[in-house]
PDB file of N, CA and C in Angstrom:
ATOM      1  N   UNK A   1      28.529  12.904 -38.768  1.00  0.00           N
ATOM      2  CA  UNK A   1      27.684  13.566 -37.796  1.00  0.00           C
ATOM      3  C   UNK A   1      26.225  13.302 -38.141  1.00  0.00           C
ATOM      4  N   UNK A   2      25.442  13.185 -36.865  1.00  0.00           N
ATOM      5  CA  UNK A   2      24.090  12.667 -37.564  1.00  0.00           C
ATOM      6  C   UNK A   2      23.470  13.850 -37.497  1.00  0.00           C
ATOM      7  N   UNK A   3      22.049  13.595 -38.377  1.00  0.00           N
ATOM      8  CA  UNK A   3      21.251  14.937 -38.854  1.00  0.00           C
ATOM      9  C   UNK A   3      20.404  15.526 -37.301  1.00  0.00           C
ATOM     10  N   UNK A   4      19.543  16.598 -37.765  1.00  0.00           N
ATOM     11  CA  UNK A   4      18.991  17.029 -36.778  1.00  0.00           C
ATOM     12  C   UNK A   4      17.577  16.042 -36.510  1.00  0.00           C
ATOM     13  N   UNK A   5      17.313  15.227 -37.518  1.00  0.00           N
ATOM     14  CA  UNK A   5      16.284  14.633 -37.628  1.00  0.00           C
ATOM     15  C   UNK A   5      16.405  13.271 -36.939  1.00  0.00           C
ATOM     16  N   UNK A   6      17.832  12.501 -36.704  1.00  0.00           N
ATOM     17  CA  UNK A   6      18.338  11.701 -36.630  1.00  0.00           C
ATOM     18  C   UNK A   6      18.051  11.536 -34.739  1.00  0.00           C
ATOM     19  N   UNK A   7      18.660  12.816 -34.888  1.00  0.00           N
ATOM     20  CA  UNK A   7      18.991  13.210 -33.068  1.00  0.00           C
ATOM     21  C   UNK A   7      17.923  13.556 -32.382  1.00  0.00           C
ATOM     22  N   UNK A   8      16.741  13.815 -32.977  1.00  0.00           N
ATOM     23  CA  UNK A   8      15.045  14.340 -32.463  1.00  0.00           C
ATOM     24  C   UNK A   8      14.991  12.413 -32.447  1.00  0.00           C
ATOM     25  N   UNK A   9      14.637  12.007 -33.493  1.00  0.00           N
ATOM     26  CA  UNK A   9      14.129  10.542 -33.554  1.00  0.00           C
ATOM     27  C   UNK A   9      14.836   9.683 -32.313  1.00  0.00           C
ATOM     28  N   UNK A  10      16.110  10.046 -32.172  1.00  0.00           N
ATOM     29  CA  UNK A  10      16.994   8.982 -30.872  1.00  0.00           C
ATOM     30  C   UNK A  10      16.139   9.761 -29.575  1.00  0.00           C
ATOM     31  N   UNK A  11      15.962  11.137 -29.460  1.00  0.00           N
ATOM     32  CA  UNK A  11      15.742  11.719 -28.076  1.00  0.00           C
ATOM     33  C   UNK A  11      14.123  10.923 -28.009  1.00  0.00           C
ATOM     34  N   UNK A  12      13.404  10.545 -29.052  1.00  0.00           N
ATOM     35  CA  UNK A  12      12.181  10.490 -29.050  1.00  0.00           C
ATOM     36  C   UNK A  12      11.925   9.337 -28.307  1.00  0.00           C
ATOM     37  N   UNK A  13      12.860   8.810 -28.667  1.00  0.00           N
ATOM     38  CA  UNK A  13      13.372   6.764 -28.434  1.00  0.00           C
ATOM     39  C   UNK A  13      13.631   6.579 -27.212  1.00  0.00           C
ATOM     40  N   UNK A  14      14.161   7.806 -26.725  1.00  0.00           N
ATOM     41  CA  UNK A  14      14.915   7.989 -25.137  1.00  0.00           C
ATOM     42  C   UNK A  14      13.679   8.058 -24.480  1.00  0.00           C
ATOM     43  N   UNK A  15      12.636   9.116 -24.618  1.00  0.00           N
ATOM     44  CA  UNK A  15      12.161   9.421 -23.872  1.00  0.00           C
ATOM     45  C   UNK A  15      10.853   8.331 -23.282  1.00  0.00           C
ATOM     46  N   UNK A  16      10.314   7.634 -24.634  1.00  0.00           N
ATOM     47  CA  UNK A  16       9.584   6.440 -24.496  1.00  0.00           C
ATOM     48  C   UNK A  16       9.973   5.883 -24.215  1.00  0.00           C
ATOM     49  N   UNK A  17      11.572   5.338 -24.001  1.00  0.00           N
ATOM     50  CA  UNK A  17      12.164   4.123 -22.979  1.00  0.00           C
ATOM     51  C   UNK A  17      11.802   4.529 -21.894  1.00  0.00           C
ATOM     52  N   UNK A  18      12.141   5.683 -21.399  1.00  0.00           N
ATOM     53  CA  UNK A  18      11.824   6.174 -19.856  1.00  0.00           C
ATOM     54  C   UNK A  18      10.463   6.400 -19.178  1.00  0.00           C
ATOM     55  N   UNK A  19       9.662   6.441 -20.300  1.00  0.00           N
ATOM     56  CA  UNK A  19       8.209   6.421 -19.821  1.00  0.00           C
ATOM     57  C   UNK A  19       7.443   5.251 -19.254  1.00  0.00           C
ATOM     58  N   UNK A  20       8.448   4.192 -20.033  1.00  0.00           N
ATOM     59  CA  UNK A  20       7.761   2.430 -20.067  1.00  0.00           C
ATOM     60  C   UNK A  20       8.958   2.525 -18.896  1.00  0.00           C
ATOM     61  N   UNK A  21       9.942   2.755 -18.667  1.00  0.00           N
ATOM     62  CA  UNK A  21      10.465   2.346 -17.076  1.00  0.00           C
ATOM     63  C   UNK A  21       9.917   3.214 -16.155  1.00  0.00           C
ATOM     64  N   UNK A  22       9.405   4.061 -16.345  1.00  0.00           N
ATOM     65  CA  UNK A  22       8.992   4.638 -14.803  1.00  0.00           C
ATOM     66  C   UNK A  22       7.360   4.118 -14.800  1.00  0.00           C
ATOM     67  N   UNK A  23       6.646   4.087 -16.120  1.00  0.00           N
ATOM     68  CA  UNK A  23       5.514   3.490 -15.716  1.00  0.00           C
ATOM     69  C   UNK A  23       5.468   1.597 -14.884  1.00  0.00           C
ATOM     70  N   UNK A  24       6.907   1.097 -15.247  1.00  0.00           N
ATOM     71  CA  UNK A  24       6.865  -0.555 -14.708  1.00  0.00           C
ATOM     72  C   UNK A  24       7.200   0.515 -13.282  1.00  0.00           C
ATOM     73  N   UNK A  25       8.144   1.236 -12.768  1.00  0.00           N
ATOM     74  CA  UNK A  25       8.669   1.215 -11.506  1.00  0.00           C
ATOM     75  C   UNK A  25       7.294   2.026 -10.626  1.00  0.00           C
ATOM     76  N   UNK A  26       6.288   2.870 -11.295  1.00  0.00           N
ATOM     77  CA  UNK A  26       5.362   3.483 -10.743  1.00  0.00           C
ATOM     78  C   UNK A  26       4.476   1.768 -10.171  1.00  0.00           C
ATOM     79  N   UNK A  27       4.268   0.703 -11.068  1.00  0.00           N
ATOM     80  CA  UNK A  27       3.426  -0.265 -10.981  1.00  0.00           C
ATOM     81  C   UNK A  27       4.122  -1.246  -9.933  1.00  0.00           C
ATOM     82  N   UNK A  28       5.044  -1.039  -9.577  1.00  0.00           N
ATOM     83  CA  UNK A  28       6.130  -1.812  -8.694  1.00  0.00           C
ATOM     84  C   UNK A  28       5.907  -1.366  -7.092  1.00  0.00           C
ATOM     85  N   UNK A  29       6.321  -0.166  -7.392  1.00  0.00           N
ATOM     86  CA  UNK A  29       5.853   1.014  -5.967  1.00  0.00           C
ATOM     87  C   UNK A  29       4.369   0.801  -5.700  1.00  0.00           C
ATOM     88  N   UNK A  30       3.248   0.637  -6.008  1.00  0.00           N
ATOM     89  CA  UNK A  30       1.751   0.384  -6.083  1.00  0.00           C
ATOM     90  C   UNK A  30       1.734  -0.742  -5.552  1.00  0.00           C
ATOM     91  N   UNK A  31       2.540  -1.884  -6.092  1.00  0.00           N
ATOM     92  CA  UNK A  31       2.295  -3.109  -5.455  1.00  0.00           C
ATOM     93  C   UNK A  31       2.723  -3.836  -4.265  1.00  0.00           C
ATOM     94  N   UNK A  32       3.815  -2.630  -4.238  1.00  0.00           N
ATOM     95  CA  UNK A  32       4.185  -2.784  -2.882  1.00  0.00           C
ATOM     96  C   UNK A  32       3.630  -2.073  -1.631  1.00  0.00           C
ATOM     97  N   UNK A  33       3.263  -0.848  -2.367  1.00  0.00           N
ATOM     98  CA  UNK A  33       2.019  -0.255  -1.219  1.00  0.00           C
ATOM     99  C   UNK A  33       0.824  -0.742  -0.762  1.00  0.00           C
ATOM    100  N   UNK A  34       0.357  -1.802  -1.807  1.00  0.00           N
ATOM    101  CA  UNK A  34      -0.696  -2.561  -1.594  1.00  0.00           C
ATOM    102  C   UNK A  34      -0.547  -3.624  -0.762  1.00  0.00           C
ATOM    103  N   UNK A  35       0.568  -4.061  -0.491  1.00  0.00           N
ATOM    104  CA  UNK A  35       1.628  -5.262   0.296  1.00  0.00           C
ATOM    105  C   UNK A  35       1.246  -4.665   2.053  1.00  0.00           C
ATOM    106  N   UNK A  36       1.885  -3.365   1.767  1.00  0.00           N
ATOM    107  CA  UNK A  36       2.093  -2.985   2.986  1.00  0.00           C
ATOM    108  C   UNK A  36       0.809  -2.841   3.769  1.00  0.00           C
ATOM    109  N   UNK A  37      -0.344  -2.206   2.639  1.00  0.00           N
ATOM    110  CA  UNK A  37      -1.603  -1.909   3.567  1.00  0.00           C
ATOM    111  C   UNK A  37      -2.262  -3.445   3.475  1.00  0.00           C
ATOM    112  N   UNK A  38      -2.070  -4.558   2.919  1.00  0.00           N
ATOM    113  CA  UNK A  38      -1.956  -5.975   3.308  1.00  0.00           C
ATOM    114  C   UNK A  38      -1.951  -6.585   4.550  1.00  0.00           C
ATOM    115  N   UNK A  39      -0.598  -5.981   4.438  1.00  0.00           N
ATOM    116  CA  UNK A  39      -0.152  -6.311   6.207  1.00  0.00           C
ATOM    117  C   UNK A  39      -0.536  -5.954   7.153  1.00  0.00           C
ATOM    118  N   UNK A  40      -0.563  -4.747   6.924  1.00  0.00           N
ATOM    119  CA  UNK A  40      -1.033  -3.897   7.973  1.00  0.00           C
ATOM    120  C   UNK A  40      -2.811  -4.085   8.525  1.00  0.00           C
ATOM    121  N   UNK A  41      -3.301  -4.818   7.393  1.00  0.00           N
ATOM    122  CA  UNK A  41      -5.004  -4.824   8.137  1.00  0.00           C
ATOM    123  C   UNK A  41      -4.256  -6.269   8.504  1.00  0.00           C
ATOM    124  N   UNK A  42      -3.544  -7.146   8.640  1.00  0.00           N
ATOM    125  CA  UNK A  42      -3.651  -8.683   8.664  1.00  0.00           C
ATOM    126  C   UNK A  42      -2.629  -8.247   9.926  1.00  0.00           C
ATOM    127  N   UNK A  43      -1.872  -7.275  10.472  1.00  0.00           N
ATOM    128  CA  UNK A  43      -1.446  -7.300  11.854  1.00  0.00           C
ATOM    129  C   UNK A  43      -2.945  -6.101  12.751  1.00  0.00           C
ATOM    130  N   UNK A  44      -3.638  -5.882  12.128  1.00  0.00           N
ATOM    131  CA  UNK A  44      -4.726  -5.107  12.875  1.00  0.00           C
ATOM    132  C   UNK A  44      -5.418  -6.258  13.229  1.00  0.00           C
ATOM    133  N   UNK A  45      -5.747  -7.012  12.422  1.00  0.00           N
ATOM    134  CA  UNK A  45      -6.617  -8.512  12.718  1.00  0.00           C
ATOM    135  C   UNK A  45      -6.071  -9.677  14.181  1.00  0.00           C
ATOM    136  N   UNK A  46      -4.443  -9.690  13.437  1.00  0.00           N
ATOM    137  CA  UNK A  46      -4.137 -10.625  14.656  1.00  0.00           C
ATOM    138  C   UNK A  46      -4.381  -9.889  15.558  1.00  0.00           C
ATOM    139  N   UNK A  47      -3.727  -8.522  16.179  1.00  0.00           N
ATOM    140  CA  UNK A  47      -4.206  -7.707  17.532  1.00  0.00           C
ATOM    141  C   UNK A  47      -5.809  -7.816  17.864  1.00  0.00           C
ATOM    142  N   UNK A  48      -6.702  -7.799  17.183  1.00  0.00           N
ATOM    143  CA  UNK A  48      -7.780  -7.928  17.481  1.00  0.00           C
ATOM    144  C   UNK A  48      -8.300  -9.578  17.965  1.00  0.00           C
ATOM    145  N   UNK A  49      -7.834 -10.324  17.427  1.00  0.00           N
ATOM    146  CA  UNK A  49      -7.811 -11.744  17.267  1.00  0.00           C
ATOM    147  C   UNK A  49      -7.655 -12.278  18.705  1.00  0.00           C
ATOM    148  N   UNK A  50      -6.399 -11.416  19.567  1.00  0.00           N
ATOM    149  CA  UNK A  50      -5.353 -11.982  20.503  1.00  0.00           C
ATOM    150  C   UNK A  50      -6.163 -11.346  21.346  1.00  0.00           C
ATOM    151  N   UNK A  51      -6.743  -9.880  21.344  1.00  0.00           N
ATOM    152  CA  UNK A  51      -7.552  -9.407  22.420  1.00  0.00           C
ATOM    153  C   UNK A  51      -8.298 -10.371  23.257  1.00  0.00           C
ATOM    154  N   UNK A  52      -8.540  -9.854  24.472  1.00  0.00           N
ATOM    155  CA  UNK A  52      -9.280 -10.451  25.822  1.00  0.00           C
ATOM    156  C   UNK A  52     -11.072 -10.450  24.905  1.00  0.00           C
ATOM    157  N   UNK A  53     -11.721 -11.378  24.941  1.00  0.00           N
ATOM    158  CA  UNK A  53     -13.150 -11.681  24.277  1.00  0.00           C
ATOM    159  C   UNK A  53     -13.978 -10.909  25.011  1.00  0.00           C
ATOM    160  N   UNK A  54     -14.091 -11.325  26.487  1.00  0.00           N
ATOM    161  CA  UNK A  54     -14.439 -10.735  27.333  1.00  0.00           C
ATOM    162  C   UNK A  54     -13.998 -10.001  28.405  1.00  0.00           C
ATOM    163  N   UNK A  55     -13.832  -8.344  28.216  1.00  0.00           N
ATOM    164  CA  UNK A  55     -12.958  -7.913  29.119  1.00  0.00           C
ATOM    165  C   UNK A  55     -13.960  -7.884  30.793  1.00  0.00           C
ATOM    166  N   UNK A  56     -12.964  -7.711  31.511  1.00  0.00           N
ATOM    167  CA  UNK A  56     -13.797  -7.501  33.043  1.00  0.00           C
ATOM    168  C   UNK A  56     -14.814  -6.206  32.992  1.00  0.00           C
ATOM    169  N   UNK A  57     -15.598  -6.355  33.503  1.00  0.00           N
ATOM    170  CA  UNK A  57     -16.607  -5.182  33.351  1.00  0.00           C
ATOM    171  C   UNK A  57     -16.675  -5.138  35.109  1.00  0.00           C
ATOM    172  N   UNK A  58     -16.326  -3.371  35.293  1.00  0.00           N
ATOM    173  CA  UNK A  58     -16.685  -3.062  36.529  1.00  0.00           C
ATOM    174  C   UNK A  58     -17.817  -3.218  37.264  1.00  0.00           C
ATOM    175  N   UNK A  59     -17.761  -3.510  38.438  1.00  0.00           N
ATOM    176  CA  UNK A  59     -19.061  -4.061  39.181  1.00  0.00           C
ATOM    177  C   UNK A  59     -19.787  -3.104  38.966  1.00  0.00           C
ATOM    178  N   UNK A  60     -19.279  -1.144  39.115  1.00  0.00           N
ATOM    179  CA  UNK A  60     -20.262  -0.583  38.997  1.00  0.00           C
ATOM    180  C   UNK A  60     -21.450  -0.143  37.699  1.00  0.00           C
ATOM    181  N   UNK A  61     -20.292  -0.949  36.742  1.00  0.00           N
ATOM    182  CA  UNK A  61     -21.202  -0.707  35.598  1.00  0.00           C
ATOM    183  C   UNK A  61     -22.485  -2.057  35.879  1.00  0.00           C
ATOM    184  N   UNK A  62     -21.730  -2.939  36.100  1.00  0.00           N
ATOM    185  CA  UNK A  62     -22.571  -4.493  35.677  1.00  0.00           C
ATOM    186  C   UNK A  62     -23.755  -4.157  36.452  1.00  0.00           C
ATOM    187  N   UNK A  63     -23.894  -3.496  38.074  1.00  0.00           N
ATOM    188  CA  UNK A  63     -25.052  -3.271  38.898  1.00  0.00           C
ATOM    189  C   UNK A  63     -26.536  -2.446  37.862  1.00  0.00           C
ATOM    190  N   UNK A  64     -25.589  -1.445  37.068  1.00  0.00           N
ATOM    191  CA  UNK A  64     -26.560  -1.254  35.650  1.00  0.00           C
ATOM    192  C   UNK A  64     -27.040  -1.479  35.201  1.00  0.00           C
ATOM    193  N   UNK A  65     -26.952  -3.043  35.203  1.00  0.00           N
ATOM    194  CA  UNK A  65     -27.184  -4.083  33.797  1.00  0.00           C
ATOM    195  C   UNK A  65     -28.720  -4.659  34.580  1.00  0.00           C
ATOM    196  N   UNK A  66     -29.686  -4.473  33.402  1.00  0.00           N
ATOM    197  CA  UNK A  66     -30.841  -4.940  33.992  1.00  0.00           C
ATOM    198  C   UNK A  66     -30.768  -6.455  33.493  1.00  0.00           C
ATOM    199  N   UNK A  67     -31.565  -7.540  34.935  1.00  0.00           N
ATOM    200  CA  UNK A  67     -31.580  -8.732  34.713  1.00  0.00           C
ATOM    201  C   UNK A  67     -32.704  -9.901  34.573  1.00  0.00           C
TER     202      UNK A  67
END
């Protein structure tokens, strides 16, 4: 049977394994959130990209427009 000292030192071992895996899976999740808000400005761009340059402007505004 192992000591009490034995079984603190293994839990100690445990718990720093689990710290270094959730800190890689915290850095995993981050990089993929960073992916997503990636994308997400690079599909805001194409929509903007594809937009009309010049939309129609109502006559009654354009009569506004000093010339």
């Amino acid at each position: 049977m192992s000591s009490k000292k034995e079984r603190i030192a293994a839990l100690e071992t445990l718990v720093t394994e689990l710290a270094e895996e959730n800190k890689e899976l915290n850095d995993a999740i981050n990089a993929i959130l960073r992916d997503i808000r990636d994308l997400q400005q690079f599909k805001r761009f194409v929509e903007l990209s594809q937009a009309p340059r010049h939309p129609n402007i109502p006559v009654s505004t354009a009569s506004n427009c000093v010339t």
